[in-house]
PDB file of N, CA and C in Angstrom:
ATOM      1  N   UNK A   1      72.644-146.508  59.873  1.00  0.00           N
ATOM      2  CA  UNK A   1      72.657-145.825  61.143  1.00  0.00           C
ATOM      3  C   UNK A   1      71.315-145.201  61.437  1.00  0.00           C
ATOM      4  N   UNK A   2      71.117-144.472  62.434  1.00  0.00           N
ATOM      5  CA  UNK A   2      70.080-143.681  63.080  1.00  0.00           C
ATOM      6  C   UNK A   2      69.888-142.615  62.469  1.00  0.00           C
ATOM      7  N   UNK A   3      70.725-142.025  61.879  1.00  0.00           N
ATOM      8  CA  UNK A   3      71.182-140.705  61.644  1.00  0.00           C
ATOM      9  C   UNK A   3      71.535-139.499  63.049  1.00  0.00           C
ATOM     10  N   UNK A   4      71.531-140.728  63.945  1.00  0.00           N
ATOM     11  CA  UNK A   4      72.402-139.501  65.320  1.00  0.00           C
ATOM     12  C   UNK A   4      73.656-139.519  65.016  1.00  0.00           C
ATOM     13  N   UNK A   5      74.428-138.523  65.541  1.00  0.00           N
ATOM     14  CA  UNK A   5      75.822-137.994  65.678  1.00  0.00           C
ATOM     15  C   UNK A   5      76.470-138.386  66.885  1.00  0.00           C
ATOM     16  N   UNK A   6      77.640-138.952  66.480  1.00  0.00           N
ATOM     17  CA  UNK A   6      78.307-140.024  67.129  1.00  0.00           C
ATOM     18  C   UNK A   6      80.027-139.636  67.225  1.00  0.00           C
ATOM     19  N   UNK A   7      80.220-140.210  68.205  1.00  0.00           N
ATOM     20  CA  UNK A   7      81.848-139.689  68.441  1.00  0.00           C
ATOM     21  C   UNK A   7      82.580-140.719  67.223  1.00  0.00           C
ATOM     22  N   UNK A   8      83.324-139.695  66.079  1.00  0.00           N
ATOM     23  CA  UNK A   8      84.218-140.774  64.983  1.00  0.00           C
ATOM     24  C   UNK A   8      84.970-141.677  65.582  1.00  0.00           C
ATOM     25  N   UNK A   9      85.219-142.392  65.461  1.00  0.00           N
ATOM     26  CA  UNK A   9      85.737-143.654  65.267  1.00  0.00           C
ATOM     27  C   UNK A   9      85.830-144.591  64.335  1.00  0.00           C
ATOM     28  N   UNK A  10      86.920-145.535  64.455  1.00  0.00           N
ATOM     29  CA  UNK A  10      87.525-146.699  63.167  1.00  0.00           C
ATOM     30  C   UNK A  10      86.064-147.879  63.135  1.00  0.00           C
ATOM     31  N   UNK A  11      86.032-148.730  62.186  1.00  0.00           N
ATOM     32  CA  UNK A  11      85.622-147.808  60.867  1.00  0.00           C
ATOM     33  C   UNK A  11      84.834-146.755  60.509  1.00  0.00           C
ATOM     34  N   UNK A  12      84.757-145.665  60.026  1.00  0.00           N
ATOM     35  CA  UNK A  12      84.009-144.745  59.858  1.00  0.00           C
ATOM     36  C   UNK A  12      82.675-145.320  58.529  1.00  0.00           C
ATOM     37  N   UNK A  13      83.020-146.066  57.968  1.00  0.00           N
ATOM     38  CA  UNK A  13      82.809-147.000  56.317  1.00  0.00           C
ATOM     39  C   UNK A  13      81.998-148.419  57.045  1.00  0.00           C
ATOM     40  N   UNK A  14      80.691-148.268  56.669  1.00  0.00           N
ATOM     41  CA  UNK A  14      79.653-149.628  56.630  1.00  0.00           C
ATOM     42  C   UNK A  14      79.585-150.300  55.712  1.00  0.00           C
ATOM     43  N   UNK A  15      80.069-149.673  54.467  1.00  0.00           N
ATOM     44  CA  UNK A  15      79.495-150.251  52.966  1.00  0.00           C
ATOM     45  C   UNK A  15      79.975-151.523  53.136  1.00  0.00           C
ATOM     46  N   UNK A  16      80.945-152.124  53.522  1.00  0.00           N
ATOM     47  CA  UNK A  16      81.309-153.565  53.337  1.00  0.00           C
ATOM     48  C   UNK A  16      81.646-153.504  54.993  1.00  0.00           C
ATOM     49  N   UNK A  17      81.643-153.614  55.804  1.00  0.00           N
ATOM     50  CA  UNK A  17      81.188-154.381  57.002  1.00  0.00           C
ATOM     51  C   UNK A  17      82.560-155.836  57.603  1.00  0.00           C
ATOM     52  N   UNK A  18      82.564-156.363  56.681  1.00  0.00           N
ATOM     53  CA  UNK A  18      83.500-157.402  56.506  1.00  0.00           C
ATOM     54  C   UNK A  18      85.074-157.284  56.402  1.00  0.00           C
ATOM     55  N   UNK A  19      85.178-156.158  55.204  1.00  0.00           N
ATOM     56  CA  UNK A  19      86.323-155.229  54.986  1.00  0.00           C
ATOM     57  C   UNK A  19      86.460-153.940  55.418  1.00  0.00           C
ATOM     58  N   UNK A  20      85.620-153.652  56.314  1.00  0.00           N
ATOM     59  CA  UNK A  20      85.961-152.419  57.136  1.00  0.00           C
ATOM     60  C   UNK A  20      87.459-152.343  57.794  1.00  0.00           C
ATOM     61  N   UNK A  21      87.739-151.190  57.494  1.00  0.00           N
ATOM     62  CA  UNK A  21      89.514-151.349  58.013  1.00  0.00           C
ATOM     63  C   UNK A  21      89.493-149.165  58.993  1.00  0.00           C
ATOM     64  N   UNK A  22      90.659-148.885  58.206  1.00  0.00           N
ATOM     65  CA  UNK A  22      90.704-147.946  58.894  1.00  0.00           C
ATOM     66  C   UNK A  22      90.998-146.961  57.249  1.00  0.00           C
ATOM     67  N   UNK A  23      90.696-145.700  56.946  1.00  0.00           N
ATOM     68  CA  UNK A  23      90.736-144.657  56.123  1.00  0.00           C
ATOM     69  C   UNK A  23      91.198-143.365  56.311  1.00  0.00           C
ATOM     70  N   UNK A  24      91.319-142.624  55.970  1.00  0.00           N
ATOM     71  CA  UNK A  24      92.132-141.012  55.775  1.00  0.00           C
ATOM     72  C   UNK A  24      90.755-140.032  56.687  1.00  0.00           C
ATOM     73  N   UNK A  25      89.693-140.475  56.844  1.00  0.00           N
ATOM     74  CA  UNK A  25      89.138-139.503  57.515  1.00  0.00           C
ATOM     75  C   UNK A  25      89.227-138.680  58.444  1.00  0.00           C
ATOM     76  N   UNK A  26      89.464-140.105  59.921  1.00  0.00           N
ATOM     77  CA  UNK A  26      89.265-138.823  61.143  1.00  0.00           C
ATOM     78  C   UNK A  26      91.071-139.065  61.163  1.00  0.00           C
ATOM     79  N   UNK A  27      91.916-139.207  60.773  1.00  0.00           N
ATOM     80  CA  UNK A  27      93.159-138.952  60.899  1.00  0.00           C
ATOM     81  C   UNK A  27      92.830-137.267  60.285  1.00  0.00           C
ATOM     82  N   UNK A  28      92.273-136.840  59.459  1.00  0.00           N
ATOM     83  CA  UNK A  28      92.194-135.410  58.469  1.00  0.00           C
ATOM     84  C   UNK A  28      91.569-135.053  59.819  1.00  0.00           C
ATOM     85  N   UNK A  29      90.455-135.352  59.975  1.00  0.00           N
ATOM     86  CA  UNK A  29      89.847-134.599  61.078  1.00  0.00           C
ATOM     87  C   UNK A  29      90.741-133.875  62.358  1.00  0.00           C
ATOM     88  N   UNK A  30      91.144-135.275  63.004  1.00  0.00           N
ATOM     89  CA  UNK A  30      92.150-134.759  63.687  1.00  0.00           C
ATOM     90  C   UNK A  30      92.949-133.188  63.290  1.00  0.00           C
ATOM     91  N   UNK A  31      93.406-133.380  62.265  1.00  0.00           N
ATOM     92  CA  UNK A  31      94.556-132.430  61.976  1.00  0.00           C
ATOM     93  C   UNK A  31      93.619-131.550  62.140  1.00  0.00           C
ATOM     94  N   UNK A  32      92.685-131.039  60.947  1.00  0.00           N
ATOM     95  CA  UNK A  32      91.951-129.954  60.906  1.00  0.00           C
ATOM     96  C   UNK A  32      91.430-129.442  62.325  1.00  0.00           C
ATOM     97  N   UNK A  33      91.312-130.322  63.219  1.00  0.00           N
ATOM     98  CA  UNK A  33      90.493-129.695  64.863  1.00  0.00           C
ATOM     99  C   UNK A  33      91.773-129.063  65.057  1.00  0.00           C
ATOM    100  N   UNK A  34      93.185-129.347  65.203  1.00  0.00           N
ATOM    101  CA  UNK A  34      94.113-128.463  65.659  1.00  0.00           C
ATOM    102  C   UNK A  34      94.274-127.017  65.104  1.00  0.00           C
ATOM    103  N   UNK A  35      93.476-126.585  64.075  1.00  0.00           N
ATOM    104  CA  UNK A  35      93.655-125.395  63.538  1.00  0.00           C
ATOM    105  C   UNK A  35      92.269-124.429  64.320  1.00  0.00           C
ATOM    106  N   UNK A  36      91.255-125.663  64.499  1.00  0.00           N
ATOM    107  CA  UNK A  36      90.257-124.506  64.699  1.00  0.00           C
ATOM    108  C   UNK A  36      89.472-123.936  66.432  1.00  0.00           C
ATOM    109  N   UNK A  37      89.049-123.194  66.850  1.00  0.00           N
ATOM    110  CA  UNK A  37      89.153-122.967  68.074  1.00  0.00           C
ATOM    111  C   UNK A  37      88.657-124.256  68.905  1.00  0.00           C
ATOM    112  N   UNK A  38      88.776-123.928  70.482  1.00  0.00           N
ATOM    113  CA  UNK A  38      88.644-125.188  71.224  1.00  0.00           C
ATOM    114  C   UNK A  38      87.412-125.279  71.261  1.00  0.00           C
ATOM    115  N   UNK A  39      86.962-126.933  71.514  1.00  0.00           N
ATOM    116  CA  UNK A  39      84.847-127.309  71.253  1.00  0.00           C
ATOM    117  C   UNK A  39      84.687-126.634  69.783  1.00  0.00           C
ATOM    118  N   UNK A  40      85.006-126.389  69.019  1.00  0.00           N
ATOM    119  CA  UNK A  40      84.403-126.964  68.020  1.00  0.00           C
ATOM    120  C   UNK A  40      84.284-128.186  67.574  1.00  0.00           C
ATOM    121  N   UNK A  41      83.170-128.290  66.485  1.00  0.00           N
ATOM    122  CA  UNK A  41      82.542-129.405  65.830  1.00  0.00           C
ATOM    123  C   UNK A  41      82.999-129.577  64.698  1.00  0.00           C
ATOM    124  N   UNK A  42      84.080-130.876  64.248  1.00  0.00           N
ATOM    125  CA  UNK A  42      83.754-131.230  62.980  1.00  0.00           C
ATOM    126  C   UNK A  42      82.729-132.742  62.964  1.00  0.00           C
ATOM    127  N   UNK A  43      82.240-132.807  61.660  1.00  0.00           N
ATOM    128  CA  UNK A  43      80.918-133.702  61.204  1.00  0.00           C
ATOM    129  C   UNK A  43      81.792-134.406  60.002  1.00  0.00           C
ATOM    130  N   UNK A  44      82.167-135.515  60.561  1.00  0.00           N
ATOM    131  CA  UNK A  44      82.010-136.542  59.437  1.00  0.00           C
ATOM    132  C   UNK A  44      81.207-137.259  58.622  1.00  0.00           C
ATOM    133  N   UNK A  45      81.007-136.951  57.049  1.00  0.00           N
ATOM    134  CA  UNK A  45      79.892-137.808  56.345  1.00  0.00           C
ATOM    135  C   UNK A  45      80.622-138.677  55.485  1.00  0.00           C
ATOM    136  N   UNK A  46      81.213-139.588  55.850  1.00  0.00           N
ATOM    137  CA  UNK A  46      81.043-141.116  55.580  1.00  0.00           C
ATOM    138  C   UNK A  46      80.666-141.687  53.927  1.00  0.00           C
ATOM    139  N   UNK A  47      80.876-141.414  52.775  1.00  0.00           N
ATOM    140  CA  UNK A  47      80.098-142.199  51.881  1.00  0.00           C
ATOM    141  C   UNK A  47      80.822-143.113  50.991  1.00  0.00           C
ATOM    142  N   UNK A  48      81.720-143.755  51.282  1.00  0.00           N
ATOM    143  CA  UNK A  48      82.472-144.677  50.478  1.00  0.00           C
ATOM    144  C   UNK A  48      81.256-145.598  50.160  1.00  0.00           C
ATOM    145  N   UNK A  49      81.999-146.305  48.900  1.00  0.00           N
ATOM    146  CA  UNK A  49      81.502-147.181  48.465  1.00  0.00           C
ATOM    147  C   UNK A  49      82.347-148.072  48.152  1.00  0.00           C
ATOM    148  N   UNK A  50      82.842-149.088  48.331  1.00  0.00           N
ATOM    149  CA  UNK A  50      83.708-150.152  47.754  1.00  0.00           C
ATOM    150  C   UNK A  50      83.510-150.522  46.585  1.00  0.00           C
ATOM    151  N   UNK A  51      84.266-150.727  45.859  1.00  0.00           N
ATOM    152  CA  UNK A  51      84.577-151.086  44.882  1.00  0.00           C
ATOM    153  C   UNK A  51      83.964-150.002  43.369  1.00  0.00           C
ATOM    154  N   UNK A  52      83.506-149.106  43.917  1.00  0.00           N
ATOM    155  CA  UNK A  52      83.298-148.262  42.678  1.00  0.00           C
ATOM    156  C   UNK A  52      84.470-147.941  42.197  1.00  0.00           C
ATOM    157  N   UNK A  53      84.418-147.206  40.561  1.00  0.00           N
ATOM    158  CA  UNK A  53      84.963-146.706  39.763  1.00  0.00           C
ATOM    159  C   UNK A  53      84.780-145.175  39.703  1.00  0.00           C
ATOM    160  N   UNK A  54      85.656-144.069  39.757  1.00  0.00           N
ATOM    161  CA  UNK A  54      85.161-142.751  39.705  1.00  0.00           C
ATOM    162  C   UNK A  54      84.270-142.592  38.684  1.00  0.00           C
ATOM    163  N   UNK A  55      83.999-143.317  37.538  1.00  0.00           N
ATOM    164  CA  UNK A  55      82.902-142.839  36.828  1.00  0.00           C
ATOM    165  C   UNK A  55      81.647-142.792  37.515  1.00  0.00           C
ATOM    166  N   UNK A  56      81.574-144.018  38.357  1.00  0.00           N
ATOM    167  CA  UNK A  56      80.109-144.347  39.003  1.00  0.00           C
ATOM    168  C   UNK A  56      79.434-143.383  40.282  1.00  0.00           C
ATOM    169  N   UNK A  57      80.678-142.192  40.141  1.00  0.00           N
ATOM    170  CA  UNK A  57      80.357-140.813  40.752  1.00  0.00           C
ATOM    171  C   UNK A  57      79.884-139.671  40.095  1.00  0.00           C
ATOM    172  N   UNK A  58      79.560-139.453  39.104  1.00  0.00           N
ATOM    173  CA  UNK A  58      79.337-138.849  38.199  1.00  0.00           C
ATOM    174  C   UNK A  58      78.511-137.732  38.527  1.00  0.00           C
ATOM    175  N   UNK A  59      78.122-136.161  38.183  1.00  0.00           N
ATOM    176  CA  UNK A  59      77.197-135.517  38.626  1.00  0.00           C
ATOM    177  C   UNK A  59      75.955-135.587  38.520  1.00  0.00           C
ATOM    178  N   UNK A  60      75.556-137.107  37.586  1.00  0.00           N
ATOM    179  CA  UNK A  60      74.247-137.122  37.362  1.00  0.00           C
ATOM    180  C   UNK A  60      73.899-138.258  38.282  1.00  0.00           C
ATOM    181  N   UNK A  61      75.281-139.570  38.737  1.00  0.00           N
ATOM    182  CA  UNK A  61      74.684-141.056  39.132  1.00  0.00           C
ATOM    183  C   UNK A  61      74.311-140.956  40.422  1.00  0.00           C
ATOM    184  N   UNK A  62      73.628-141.831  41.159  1.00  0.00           N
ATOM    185  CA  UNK A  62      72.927-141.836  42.302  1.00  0.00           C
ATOM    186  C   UNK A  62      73.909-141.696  43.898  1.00  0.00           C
ATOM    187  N   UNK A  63      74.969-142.069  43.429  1.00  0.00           N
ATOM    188  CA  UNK A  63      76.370-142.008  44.556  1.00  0.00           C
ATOM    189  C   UNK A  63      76.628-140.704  44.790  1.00  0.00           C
ATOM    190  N   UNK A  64      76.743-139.753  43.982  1.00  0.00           N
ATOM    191  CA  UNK A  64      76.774-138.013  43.963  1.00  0.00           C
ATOM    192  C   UNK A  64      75.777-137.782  44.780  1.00  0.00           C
ATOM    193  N   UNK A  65      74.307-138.221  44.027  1.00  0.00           N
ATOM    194  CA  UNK A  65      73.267-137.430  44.839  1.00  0.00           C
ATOM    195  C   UNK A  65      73.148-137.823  46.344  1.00  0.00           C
ATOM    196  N   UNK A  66      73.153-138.711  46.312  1.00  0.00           N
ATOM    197  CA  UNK A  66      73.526-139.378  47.928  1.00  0.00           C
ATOM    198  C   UNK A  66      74.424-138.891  48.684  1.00  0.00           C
ATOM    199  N   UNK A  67      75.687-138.584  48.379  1.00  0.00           N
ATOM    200  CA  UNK A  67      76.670-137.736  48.813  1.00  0.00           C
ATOM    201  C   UNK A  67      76.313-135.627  49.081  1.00  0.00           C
ATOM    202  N   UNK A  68      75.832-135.680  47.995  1.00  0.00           N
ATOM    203  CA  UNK A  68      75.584-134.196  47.933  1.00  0.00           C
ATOM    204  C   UNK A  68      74.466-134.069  49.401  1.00  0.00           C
ATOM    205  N   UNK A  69      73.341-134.953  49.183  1.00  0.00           N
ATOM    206  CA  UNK A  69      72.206-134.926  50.361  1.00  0.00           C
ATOM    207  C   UNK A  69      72.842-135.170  51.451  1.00  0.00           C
ATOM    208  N   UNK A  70      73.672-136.248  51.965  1.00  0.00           N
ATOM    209  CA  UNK A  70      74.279-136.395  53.201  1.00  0.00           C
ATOM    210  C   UNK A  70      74.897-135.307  53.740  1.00  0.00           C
ATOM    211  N   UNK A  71      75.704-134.334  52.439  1.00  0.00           N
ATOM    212  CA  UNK A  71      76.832-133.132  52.777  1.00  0.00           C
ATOM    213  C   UNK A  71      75.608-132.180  53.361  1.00  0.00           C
ATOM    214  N   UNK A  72      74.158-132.051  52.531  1.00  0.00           N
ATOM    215  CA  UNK A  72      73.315-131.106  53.044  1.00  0.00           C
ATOM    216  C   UNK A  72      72.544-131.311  54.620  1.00  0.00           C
ATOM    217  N   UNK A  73      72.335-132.433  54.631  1.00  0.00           N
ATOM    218  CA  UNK A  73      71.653-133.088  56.125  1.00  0.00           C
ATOM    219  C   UNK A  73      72.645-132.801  56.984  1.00  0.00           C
ATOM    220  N   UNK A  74      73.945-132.891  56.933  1.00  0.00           N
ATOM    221  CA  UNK A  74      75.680-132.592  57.860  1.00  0.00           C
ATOM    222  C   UNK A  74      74.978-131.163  58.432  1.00  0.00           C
ATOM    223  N   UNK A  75      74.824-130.523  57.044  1.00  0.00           N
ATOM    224  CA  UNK A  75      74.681-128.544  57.315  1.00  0.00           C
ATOM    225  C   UNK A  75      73.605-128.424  57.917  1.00  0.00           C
ATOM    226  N   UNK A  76      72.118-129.242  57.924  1.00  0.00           N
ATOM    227  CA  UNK A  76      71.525-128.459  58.215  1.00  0.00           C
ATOM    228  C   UNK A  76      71.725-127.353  59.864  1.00  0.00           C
ATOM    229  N   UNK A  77      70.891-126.832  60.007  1.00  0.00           N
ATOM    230  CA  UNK A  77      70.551-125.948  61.707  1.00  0.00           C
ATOM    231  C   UNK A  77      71.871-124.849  61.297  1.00  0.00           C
ATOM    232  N   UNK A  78      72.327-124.857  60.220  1.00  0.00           N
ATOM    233  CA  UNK A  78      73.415-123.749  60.284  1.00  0.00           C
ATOM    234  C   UNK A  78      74.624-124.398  60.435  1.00  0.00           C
ATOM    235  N   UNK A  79      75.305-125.464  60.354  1.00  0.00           N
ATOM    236  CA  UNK A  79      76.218-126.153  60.238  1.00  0.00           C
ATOM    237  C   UNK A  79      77.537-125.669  58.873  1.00  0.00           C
ATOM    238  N   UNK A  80      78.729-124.908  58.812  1.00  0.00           N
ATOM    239  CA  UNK A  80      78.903-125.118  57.391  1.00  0.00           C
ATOM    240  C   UNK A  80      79.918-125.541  56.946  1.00  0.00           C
ATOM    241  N   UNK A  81      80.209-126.033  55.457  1.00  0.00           N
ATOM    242  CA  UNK A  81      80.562-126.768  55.241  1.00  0.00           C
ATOM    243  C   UNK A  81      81.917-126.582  54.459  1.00  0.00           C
ATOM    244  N   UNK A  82      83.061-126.619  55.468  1.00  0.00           N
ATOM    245  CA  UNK A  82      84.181-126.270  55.324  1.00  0.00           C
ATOM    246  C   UNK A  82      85.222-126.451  54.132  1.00  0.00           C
ATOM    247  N   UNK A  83      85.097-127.803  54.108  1.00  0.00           N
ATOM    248  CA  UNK A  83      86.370-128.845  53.395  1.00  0.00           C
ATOM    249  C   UNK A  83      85.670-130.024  52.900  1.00  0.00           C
ATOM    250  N   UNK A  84      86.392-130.952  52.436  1.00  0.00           N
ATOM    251  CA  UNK A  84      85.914-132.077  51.449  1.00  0.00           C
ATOM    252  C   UNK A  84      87.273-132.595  51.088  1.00  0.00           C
ATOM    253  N   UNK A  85      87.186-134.158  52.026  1.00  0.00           N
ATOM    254  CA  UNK A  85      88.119-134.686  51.844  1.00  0.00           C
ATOM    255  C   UNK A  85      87.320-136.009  50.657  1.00  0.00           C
ATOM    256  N   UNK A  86      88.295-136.354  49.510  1.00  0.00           N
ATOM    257  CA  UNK A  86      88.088-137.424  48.281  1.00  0.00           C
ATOM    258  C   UNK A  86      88.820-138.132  48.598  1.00  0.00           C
ATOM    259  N   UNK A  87      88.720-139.372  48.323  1.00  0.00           N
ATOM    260  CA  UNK A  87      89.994-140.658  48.750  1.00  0.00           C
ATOM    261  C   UNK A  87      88.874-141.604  47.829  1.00  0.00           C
ATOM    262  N   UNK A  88      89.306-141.980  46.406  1.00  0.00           N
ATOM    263  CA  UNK A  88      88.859-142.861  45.513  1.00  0.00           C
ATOM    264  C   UNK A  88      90.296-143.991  46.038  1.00  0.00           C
ATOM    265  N   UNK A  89      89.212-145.126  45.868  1.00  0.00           N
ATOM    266  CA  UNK A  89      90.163-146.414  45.729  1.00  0.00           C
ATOM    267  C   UNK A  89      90.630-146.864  43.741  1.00  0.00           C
ATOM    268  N   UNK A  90      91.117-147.901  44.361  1.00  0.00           N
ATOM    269  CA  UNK A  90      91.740-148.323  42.768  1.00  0.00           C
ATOM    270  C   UNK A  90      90.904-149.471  41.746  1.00  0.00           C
ATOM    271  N   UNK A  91      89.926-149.195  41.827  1.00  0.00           N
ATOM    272  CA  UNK A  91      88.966-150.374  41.249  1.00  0.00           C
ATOM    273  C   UNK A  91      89.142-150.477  39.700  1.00  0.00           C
ATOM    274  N   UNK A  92      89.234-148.853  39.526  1.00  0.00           N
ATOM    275  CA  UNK A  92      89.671-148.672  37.862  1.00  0.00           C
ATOM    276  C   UNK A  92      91.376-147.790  37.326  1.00  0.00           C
ATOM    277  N   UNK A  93      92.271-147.744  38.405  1.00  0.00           N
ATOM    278  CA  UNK A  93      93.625-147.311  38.600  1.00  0.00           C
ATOM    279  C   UNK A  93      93.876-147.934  37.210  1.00  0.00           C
ATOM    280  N   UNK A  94      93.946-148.766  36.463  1.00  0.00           N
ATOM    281  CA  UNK A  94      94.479-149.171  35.373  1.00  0.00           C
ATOM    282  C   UNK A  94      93.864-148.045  34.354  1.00  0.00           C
ATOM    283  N   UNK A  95      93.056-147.877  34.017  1.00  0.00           N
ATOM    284  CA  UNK A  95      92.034-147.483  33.205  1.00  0.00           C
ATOM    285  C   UNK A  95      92.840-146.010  32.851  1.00  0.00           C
ATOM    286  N   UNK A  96      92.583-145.929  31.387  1.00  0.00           N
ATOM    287  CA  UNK A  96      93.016-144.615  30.783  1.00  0.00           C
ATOM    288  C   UNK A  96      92.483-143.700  31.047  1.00  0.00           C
ATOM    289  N   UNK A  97      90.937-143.930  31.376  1.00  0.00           N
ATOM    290  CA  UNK A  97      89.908-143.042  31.363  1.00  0.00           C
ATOM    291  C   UNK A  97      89.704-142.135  32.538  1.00  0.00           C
ATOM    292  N   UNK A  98      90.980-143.184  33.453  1.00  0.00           N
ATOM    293  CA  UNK A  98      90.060-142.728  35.014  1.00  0.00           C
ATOM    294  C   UNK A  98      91.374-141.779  35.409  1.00  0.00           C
TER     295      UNK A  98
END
């Protein structure tokens, strides 16, 4: 993207393009605008990745830091940062570990 701010809409998710479908985001969004006064702003940041494994989120791997920077670029001008919606897929659902 541009990095301009854009009215949400389906898909919210570029990473695969092909398999873009629809996700838990601005359905959450939605809800959450009904709690908070009228014209406010919520900011969706977007960072799925297909087919990762929650390990490959890790606080040290490059998907975190990418995420953490996007959550900070959302805030900047005084923006803050309410909630944090997670929605891992099942790439490693079998896995003991995960």
């Amino acid at each position: 993207g541009d990095g301009a701010w854009k009215p949400a809409a389906h898909p919210l998710h570029s990473d695969k393009p092909a398999k873009a479908g629809v996700g838990p985001g601005l359905a959450f969004a939605r809800c959450v605008a009904g709690f908070l006064p009228t014209g406010s702003t919520i900011r969706l940041v977007p960072r799925a990745v297909g087919g990762t494994a929650i390990a490959d989120w890790g606080p040290s791997s490059e998907l975190f830091a990418g995420a953490v920077q996007a959550t900070r670029d959302a805030a900047a001008g005084g923006a803050q940062v309410a909630g944090v919606l997670w929605h891992q897929g099942e790439s490693d659902c079998g896995s003991e570990a995960a």
